[in-house]
Protein backbone atom coordinates (compact mmCIF):
# COMPACT_ATOMS: atom_id res chain seq x y z
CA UNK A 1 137.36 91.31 95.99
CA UNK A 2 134.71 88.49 95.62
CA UNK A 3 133.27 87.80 92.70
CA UNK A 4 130.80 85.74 90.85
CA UNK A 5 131.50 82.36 89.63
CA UNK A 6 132.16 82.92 85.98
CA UNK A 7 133.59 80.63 83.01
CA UNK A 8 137.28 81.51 83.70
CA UNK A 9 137.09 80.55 87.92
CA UNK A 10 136.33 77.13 86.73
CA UNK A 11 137.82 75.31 89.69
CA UNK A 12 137.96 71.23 90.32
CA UNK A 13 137.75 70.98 93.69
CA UNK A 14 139.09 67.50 95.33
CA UNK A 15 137.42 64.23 95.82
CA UNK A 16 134.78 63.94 98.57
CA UNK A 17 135.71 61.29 101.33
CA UNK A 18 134.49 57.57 100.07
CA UNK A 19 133.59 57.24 104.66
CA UNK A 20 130.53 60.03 102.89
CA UNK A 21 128.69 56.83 102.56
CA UNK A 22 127.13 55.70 99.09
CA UNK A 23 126.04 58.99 98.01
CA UNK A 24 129.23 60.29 98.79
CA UNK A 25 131.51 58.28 96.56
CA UNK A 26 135.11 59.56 96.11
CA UNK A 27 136.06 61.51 92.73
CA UNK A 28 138.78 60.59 91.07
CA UNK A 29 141.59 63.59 90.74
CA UNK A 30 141.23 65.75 87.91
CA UNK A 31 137.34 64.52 87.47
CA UNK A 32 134.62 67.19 87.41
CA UNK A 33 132.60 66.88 91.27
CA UNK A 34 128.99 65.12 91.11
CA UNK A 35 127.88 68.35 92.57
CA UNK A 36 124.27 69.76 91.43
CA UNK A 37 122.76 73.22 92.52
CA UNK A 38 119.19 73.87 93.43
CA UNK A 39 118.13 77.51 93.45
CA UNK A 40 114.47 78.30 94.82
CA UNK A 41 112.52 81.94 94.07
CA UNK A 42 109.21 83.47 94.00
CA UNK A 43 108.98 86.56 92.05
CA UNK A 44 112.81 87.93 92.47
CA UNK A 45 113.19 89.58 89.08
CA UNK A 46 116.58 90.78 88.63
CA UNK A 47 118.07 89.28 91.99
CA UNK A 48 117.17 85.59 90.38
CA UNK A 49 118.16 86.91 87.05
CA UNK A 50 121.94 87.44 89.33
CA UNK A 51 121.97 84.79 90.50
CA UNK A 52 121.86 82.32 87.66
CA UNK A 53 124.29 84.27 86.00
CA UNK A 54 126.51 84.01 88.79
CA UNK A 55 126.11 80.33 88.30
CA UNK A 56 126.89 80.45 84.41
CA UNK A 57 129.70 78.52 82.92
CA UNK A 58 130.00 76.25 85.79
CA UNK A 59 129.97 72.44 84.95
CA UNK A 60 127.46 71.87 87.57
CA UNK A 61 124.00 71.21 86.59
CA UNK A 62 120.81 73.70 87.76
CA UNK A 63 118.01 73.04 88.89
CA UNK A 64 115.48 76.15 89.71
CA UNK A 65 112.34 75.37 91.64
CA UNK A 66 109.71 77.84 91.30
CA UNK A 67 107.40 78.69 93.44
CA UNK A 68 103.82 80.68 91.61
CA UNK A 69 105.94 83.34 90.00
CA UNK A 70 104.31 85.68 88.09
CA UNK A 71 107.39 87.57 86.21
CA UNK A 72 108.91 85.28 84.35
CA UNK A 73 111.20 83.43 86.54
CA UNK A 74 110.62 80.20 85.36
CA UNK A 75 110.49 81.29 81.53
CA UNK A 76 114.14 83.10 82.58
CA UNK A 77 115.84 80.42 83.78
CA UNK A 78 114.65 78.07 81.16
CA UNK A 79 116.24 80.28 78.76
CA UNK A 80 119.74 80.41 80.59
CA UNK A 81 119.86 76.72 80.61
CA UNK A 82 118.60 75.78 84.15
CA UNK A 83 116.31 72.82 84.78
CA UNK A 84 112.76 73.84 86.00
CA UNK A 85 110.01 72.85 88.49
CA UNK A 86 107.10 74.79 88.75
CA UNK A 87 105.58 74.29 92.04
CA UNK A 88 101.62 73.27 91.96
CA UNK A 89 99.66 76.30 93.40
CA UNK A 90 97.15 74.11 94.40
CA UNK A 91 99.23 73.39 97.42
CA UNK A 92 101.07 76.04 99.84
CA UNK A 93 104.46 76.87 99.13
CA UNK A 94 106.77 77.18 101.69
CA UNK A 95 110.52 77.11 100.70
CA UNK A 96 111.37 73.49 102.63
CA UNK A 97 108.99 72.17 99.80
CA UNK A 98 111.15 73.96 97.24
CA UNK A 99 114.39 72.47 97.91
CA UNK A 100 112.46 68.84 98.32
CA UNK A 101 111.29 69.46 95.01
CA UNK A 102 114.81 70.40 93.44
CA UNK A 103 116.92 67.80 95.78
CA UNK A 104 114.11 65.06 93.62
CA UNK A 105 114.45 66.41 90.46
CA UNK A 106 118.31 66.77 90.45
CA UNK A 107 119.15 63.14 91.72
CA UNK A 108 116.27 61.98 89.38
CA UNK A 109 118.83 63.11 86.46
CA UNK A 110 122.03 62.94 87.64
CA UNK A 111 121.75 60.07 90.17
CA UNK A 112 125.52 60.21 91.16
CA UNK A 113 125.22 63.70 92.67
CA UNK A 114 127.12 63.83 95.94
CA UNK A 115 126.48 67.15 97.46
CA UNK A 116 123.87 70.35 96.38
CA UNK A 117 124.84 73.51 96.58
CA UNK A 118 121.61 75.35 97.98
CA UNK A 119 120.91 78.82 96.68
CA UNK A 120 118.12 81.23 97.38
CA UNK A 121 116.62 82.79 94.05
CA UNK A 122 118.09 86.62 95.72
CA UNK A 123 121.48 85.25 96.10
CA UNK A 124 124.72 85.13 93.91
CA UNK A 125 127.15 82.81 93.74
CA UNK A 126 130.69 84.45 94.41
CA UNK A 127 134.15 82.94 93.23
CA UNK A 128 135.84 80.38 95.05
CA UNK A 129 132.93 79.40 97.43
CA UNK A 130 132.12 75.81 96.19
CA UNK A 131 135.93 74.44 95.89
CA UNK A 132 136.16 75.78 99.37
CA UNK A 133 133.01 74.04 100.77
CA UNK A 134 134.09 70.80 99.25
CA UNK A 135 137.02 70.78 100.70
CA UNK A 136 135.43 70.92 104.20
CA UNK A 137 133.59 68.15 103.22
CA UNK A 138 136.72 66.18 102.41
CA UNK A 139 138.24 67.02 105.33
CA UNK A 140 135.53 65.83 107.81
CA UNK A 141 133.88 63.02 106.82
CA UNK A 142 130.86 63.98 109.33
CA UNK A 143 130.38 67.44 108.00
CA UNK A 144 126.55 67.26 106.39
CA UNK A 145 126.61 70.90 105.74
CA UNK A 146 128.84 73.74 105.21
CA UNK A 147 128.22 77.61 105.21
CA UNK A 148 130.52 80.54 104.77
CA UNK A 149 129.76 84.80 104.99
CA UNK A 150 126.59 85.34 103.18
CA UNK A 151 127.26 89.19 102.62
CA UNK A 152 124.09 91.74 102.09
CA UNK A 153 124.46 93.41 98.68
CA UNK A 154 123.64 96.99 99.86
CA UNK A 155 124.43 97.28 103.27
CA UNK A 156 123.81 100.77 103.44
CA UNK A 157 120.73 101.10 101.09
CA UNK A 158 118.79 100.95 104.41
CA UNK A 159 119.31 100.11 108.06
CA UNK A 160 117.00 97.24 107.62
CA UNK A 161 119.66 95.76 105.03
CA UNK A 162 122.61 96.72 107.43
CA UNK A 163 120.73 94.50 110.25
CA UNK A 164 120.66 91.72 107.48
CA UNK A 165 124.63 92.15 107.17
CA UNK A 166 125.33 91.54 110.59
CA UNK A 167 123.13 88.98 111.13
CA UNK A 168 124.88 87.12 108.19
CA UNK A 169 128.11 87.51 110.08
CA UNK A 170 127.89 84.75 112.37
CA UNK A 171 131.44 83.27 114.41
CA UNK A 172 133.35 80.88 112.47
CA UNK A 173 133.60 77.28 113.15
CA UNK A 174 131.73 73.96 114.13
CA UNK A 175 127.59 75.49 114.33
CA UNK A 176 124.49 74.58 115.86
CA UNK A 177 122.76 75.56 112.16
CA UNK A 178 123.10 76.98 108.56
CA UNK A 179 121.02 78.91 106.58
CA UNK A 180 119.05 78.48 103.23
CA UNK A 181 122.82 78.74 101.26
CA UNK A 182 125.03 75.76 101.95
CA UNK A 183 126.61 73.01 100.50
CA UNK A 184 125.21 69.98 101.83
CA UNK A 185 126.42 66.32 101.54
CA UNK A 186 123.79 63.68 99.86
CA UNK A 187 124.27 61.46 102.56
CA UNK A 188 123.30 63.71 105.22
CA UNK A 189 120.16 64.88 103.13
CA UNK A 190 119.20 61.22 103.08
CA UNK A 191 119.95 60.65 106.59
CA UNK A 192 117.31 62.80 107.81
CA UNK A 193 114.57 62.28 104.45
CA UNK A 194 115.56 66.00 103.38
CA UNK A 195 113.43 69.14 104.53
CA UNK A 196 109.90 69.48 106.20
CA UNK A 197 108.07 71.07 103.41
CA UNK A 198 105.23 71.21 106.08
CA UNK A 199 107.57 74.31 107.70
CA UNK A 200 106.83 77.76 106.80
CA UNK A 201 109.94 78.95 108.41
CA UNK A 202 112.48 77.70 110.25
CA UNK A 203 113.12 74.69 107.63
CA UNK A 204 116.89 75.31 107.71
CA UNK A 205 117.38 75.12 111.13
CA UNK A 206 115.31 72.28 111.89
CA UNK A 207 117.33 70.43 109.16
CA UNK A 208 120.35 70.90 110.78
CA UNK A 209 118.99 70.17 114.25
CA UNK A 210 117.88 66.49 112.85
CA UNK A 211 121.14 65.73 111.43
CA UNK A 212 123.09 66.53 114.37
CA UNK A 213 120.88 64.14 116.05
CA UNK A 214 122.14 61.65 113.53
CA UNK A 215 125.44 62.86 114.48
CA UNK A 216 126.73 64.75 111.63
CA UNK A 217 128.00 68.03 111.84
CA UNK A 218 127.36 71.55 110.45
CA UNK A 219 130.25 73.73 109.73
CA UNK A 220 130.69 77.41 109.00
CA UNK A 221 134.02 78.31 106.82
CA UNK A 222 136.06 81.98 106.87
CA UNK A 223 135.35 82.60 103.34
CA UNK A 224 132.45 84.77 101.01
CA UNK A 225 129.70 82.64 100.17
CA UNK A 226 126.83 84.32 98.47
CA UNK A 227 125.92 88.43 98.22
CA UNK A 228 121.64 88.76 99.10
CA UNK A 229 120.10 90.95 98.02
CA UNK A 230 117.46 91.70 101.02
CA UNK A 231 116.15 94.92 99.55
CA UNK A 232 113.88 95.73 102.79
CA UNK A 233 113.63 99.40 102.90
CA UNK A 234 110.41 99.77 105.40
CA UNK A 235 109.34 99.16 108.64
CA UNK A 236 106.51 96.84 107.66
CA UNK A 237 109.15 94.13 105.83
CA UNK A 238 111.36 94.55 109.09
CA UNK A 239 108.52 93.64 111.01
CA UNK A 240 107.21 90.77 109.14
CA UNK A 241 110.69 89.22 108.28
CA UNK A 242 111.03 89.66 112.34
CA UNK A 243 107.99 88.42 113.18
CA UNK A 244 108.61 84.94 111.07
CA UNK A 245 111.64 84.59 113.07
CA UNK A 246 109.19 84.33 116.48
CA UNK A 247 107.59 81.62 114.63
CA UNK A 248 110.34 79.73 113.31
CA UNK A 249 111.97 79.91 116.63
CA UNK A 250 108.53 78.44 118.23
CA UNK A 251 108.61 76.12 115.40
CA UNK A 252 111.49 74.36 115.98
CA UNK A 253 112.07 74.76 119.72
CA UNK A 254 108.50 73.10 120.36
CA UNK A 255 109.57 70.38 118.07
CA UNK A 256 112.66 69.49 119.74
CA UNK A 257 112.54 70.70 122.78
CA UNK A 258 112.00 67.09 124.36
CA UNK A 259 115.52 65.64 122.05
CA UNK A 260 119.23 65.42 123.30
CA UNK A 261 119.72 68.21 120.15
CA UNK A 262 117.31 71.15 121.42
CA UNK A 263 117.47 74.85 119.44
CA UNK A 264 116.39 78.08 120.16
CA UNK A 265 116.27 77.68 123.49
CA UNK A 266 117.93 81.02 124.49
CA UNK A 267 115.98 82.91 122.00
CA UNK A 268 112.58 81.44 122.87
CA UNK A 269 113.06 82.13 126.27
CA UNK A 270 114.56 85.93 125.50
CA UNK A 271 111.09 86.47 123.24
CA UNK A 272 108.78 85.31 126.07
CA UNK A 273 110.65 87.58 129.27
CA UNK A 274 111.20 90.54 127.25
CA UNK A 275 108.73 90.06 124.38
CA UNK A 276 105.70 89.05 126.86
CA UNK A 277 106.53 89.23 130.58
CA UNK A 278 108.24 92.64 130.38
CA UNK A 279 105.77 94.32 128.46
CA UNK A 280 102.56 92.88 130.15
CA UNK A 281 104.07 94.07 133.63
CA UNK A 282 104.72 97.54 132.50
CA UNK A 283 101.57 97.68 131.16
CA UNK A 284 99.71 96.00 134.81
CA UNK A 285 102.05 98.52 136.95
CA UNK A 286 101.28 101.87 135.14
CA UNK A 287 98.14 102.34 136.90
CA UNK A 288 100.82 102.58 140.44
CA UNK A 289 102.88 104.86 138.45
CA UNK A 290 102.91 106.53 135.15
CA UNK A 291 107.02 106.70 135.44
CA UNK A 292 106.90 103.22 135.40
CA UNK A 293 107.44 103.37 131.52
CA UNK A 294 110.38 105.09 132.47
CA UNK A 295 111.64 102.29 133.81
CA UNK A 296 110.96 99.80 130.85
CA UNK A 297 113.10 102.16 128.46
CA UNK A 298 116.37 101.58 130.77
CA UNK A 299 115.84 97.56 130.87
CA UNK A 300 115.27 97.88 126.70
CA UNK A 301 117.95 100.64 127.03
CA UNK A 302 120.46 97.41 129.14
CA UNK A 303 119.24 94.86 126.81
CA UNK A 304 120.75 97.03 123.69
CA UNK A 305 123.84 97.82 125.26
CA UNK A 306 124.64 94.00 126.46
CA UNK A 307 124.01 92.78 122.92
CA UNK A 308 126.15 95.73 121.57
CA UNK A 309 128.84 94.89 123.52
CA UNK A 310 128.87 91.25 122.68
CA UNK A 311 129.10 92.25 118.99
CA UNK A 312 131.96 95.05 119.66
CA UNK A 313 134.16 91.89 121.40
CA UNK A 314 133.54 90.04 118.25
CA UNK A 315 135.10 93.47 116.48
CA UNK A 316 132.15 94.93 115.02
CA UNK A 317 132.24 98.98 114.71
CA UNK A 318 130.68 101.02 117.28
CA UNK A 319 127.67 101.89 114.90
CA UNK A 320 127.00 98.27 113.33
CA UNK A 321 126.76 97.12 117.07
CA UNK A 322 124.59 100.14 118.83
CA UNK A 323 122.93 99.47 115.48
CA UNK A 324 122.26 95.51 115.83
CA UNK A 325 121.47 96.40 119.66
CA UNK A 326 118.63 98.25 119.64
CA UNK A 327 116.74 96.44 116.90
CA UNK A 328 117.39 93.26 118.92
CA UNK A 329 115.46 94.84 121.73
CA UNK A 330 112.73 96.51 119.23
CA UNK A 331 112.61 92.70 117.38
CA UNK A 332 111.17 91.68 120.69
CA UNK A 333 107.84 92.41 120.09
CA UNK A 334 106.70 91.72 116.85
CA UNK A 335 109.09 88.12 117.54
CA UNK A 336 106.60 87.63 120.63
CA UNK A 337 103.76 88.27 117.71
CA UNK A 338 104.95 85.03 115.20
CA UNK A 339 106.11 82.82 119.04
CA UNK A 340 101.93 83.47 120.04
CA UNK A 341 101.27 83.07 116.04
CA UNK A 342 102.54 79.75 116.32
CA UNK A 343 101.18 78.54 119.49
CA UNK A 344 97.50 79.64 118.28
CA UNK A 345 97.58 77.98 115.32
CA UNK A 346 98.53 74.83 116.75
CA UNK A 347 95.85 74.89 119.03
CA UNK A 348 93.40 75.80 116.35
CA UNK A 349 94.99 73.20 114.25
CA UNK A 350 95.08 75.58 111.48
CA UNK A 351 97.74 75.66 109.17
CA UNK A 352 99.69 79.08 108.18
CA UNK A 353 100.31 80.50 105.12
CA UNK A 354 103.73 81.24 104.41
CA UNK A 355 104.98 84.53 106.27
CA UNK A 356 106.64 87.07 103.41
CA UNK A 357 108.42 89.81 103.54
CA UNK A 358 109.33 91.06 100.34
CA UNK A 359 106.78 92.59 97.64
């Protein structure tokens, strides 16, 4: 069973490839990585108060970057020995700024740092994770980022958390993208000047996207990575958390749809034909019919059972994949909500706030 880094797992993983670049220099064997961590939060309590201690007795050094908590993060992970930036709240957060902030602050003390392990504030850390991302990174000298299973602390606390779970679960091997935890070479970072901490959402992928561009590659590993702790028990957080994914899918598609690396092409175009077209000609033909609705819930009714049999080919259980099916059809909607979101506020020239779920 997975585990926490603690004291006694104390692993040295081997050296990083000297082809890494300058900011990926080998290590000599035996010699403690030039690895740092940068953890990001806003007001997550006990889940950041995990998560450093999952990072405890490590020889890695911490960085936490907060972002306008108002419960004592900060003061927390001062106390536990973590380095800390406190975000200005004159300016908006968004969690691309975060990790900008911490990827500064960590190479402005320990210069030599190779790779960061990312970590959001609701993750831990679990055993055996970082030696096994570094050695990807030794392996393939063009890996700029590496992810493993991010696993959902209680999965059956609430559907909502069990959709989390199997989202997490994505296929094994080389990956278009990588999510907020990852280990992620220097070199790489610098390759692509680090996040857009103009994004709101979406920040991970689009990071990825740009460094495949540069021709590095992004790799997910068969192996535990972090336990989140989602804690999204009503509809409301589902539909917001859903919702940002419209917009970070309009985000990043819009910005490089036009590039030889484009993303979220499928999904975009899934969001507008069954998140707008669908919808606004059930709605224009019900005045022919009132059965016509009828209709609609068979295509939603299709559209659940083709993504739940994709999932049950992968092995997924009957339930996690019915599951996963029908709130891929329900997501449609309020997806459709942050895709037009997006779209308005570019025209408007407005800039959004940052889109949260949580409480």
């Amino acid at each position: 069973m997975t585990r926490p880094i603690t004291a006694a797992t104390r692993l040295v993983p081997p050296a990083l490839g000297p082809s890494a670049g300058a900011a990926g220099r080998a290590i000599a064997p035996g010699a403690e990585p030039p690895l740092g961590v940068v953890v990001i939060g806003r007001n997550e309590g006990e889940r950041l108060k995990r998560c450093l201690a999952s990072l405890a007795g490590t020889p890695w050094p911490v960085v936490y970057v907060d972002s306008g908590s108002t419960d004592g993060s900060g003061a927390h992970a001062r106390s536990v020995g973590a380095e800390v930036v406190e975000l200005d709240r004159a300016l908006p957060f968004t969690a691309a700024r975060a990790r900008n902030a911490g990827i500064a602050r960590l190479r402005a003390r320990h210069p030599e740092t190779v790779a960061i392990q990312f970590v959001d504030g609701d993750c831990e850390v679990l055993e055996g994770w970082i030696p096994a991302a570094l050695r990807m990174l030794a392996a393939d000298p063009r890996c700029g980022a590496v992810a493993g299973r991010r696993r959902e602390r209680h999965p059956d606390g609430s559907v909502y958390n069990l959709l989390c779970d199997i989202e997490w679960n994505t296929p094994v091997g080389q990956a278009t993208a990588c999510g907020g935890d990852a280990l992620v070479r220097v070199a790489a970072l610098d390759a692509v000047d680090a996040y857009d901490s103009s994004l709101i959402a979406g920040e991970d992928e689009d990071l990825c996207v740009r460094m495949r561009q540069q021709g590095w590659t992004i790799q997910r590993i068969d192996i535990d990575m972090t336990l989140h702790d989602a804690a999204m028990t009503s509809m409301r957080q589902w539909w917001k958390r859903t919702e940002r994914s419209g917009y970070a899918f309009a985000r990043v598609h819009d910005r490089h749809k036009a590039s030889a690396v484009p993303h979220f092409q499928r999904q975009v175009r899934s969001t507008l034909v069954w998140g707008g077209a669908v919808p606004a000609l059930l709605v224009g033909a019900m005045p022919i019919s009132p059965l016509l609705p009828v209709l609609g819930l068979a295509l939603y009714g299709h559209l659940s059972w083709r993504v739940a049999r994709g999932l049950r080919r992968r092995g997924f259980a009957g339930r996690e994949a019915w599951t996963y099916g029908v709130h891929c059809a329900l997501a449609k909607l309020p997806q459709m909500v942050g895709y037009a979101r997006f779209h308005l506020d570019r025209l408007r020239r407005r800039d959004t706030v940052i889109i949260e779920y949580k409480s």
